[in-house]
Protein backbone atom coordinates (compact mmCIF):
# COMPACT_ATOMS: atom_id res chain seq x y z
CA UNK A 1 1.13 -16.02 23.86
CA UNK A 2 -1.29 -14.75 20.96
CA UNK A 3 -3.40 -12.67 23.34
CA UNK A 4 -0.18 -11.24 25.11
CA UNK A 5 0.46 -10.75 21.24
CA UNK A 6 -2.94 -9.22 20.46
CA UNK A 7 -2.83 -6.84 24.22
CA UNK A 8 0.67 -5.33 22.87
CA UNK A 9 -0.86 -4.76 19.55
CA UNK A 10 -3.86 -3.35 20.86
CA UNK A 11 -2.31 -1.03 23.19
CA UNK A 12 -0.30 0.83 19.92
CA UNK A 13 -3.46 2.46 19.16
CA UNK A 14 -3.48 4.13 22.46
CA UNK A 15 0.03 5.15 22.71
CA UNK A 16 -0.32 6.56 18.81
CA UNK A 17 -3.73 7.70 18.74
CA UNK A 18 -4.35 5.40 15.63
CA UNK A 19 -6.92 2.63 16.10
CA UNK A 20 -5.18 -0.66 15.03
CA UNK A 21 -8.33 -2.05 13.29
CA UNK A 22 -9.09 1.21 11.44
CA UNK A 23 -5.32 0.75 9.82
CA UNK A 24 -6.09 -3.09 9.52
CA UNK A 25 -9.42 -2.49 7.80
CA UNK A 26 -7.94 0.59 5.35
CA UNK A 27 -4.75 -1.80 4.73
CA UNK A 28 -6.70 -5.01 3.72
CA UNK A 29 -9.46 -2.83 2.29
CA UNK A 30 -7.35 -1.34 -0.14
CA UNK A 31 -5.97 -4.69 -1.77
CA UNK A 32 -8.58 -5.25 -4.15
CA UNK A 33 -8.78 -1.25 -5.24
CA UNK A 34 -5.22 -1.58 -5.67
CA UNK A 35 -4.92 -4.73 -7.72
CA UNK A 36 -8.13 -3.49 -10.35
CA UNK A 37 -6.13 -0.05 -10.52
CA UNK A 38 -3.14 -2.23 -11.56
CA UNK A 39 -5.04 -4.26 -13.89
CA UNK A 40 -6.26 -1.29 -15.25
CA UNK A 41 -3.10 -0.13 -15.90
CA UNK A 42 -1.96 -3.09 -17.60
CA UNK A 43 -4.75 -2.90 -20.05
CA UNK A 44 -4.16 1.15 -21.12
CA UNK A 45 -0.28 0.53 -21.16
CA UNK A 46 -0.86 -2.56 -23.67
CA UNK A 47 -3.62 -0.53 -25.19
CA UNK A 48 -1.19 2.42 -26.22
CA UNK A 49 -3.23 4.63 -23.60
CA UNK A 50 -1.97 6.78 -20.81
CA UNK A 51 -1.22 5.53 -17.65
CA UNK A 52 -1.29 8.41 -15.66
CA UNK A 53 -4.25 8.19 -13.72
CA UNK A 54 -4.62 4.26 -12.86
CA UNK A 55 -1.31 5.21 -12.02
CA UNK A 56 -1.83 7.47 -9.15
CA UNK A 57 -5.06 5.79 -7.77
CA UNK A 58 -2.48 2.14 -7.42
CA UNK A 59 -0.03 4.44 -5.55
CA UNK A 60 -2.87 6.32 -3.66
CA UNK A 61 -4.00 2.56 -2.62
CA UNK A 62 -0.69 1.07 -1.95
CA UNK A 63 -0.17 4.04 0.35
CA UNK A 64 -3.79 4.46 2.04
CA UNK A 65 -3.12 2.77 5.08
CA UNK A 66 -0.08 4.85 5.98
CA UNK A 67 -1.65 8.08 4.78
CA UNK A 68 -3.82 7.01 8.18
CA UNK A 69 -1.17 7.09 10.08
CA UNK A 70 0.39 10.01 9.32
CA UNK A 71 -2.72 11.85 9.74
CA UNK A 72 -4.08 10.37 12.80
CA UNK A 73 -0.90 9.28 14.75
CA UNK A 74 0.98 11.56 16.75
CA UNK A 75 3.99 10.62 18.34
CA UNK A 76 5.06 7.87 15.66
CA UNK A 77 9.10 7.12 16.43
CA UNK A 78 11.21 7.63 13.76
CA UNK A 79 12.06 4.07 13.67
CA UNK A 80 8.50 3.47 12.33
CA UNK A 81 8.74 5.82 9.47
CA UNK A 82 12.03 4.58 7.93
CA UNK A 83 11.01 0.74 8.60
CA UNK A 84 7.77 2.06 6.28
CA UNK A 85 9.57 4.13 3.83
CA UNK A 86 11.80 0.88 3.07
CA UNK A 87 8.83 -1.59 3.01
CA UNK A 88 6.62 1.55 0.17
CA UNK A 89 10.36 1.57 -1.65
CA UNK A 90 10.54 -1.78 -2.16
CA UNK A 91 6.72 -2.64 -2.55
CA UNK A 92 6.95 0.30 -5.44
CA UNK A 93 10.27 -1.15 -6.86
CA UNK A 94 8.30 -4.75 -6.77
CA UNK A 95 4.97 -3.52 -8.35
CA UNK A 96 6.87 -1.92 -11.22
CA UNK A 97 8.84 -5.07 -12.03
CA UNK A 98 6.03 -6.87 -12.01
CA UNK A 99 3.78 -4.21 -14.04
CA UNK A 100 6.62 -4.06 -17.06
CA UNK A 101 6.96 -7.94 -16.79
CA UNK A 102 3.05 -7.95 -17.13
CA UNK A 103 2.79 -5.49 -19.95
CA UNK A 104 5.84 -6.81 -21.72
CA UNK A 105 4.23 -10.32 -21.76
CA UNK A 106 1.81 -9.23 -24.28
CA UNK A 107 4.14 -7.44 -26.18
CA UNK A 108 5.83 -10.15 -26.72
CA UNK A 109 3.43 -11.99 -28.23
């Protein structure tokens, strides 16, 4: 069952034109870049600094493994793209909550 699993998954890359470890290794790559950029973050916003670009590198991050497959993929069903778009909307929506909560805490202090 997991290698009928791992064949299917396998076989994307081919029908996309996106290797599947390429997005794996960009996707978990980008997990630690992202979390420093947010921590970073944290620390201007509770500093009194601007945000602006720790900002944009989180979201570049948080987006980098997509970003590959727009750019590589070709044929991608539309399916794919709204199923993405809800999982960056909410993992934005998330990451904000959880920024404010973070930068709050202090603030409360």
């Amino acid at each position: 069952m997991i290698e009928t699993g791992q064949e299917w998954f396998l076989s994307l890359g081919s029908e996309y034109g996106v290797n599947p470890w390429i997005f794996g290794a960009i996707y978990v790559g980008a997990i630690p870049f992202f979390l420093a950029s947010i921590a970073w973050l944290v620390r201007r916003a509770r500093a009194g600094q601007s945000t602006v670009v720790p900002t944009l590198l989180a979201g570049f991050f948080f987006v980098s493994a997509y970003l590959y497959l727009a750019i590589a993929g070709r044929n991608i069903p539309v399916w794919v793209w709204i199923f993405l778009a809800v999982l960056v909307i909410y993992g934005a929506f998330s990451t904000i909550r959880d920024t404010r909560r973070k930068i709050a805490k202090v603030e409360d202090k």
